[in-house]
Protein backbone atom coordinates (compact mmCIF):
# COMPACT_ATOMS: atom_id res chain seq x y z
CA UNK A 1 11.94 -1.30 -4.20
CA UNK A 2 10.59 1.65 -6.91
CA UNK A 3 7.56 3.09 -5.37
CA UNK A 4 5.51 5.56 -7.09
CA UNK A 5 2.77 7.54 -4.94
CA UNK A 6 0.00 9.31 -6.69
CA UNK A 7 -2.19 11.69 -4.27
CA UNK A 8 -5.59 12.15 -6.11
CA UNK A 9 -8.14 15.08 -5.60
CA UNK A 10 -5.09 16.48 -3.53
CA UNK A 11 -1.55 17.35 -2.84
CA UNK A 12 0.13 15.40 -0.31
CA UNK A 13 2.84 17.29 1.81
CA UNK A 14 6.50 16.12 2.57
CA UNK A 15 5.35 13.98 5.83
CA UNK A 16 2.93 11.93 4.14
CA UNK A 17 4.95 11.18 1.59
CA UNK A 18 7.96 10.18 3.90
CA UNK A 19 5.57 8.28 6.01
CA UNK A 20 4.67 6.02 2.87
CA UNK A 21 7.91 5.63 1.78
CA UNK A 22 9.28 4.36 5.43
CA UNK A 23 6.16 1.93 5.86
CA UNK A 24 6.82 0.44 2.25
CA UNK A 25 10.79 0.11 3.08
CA UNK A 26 9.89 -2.17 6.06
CA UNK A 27 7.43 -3.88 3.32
CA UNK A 28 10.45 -4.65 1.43
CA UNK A 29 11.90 -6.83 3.77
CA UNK A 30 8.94 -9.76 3.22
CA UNK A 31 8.63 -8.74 -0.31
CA UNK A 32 12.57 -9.72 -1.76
CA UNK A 33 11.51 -10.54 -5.18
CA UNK A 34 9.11 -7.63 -5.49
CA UNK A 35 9.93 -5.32 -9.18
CA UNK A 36 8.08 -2.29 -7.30
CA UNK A 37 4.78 -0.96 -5.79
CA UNK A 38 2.31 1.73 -6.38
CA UNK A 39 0.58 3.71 -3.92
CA UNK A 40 -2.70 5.59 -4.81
CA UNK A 41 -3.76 7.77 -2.27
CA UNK A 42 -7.54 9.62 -2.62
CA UNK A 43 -10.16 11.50 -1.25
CA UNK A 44 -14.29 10.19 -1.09
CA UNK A 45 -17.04 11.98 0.22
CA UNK A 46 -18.20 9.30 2.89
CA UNK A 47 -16.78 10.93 5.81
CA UNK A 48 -19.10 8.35 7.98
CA UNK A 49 -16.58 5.41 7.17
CA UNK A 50 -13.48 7.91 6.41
CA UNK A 51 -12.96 9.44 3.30
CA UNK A 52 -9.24 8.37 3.11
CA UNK A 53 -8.87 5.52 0.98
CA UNK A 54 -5.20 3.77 0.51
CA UNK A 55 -4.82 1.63 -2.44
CA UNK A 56 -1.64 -0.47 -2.91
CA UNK A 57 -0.21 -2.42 -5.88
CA UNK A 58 2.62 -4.44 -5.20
CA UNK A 59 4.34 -5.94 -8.42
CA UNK A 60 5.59 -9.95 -8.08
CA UNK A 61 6.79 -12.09 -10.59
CA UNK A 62 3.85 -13.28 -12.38
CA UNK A 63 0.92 -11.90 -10.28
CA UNK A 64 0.49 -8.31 -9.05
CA UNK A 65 -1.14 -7.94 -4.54
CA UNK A 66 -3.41 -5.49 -4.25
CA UNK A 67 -4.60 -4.28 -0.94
CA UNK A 68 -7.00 -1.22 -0.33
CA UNK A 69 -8.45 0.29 2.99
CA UNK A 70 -10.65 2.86 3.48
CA UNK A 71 -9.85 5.30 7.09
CA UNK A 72 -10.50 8.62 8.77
CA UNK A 73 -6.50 9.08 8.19
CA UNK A 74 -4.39 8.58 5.29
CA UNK A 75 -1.65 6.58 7.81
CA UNK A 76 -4.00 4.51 8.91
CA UNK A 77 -4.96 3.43 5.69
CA UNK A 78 -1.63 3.04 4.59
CA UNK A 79 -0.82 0.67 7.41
CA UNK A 80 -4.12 -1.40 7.75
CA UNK A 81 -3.29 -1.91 3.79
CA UNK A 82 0.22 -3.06 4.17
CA UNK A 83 -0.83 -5.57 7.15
CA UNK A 84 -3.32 -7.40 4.66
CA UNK A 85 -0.40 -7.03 1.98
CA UNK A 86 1.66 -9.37 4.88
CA UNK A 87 -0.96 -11.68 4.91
CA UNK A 88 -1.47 -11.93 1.04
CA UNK A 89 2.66 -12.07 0.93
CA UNK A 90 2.44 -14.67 3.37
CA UNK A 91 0.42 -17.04 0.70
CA UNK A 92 1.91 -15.74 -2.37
CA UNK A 93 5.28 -17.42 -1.10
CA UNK A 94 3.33 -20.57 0.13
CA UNK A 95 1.96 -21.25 -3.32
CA UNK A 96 5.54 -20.48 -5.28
CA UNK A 97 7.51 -22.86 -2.90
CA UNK A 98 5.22 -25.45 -3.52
């Protein structure tokens, strides 16, 4: 799967990055007939809820998931995002088999 991170209102170092890319690679396994994801990583200024907010796009045939989450840590976010992009996935391939 082509997955294209953008880090916005910062830089994201090498372990981040690495960490997103190994969470979406497991993602790939329930997503076969995914054509590619995007990841937009950015800053707020609520630091009360976290102000790391994880936004992903994953690209289907015919519909595009979206799942965002908003954490004190950008892994967090990542991976409370990709578990409601499981459960999305999960009904996206119950309506196309029908």
């Amino acid at each position: 799967m082509n997955v294209q991170i953008q880090s916005v209102k910062f830089d994201a170092d090498k372990r981040l990055v690495e960490f997103v890319n190994a969470k979406m690679a497991k993602l790939d396994r329930f997503a076969e007939r995914s054509t590619g994801a995007e990841v937009i990583l950015k800053l707020d200024k609520d630091p009360e809820k976290g102000n790391k907010i994880a936004t992903i796009t994953l690209h289907m045939p015919g519909d595009d998931l979206v799942a965002c989450d908003q954490s004190k840590s950008f892994e967090e976010a990542v991976d409370k995002a990709i578990d409601a992009l499981k459960r999305q996935l999960d009904k996206f391939k119950g309506k196309t088999e029908n």
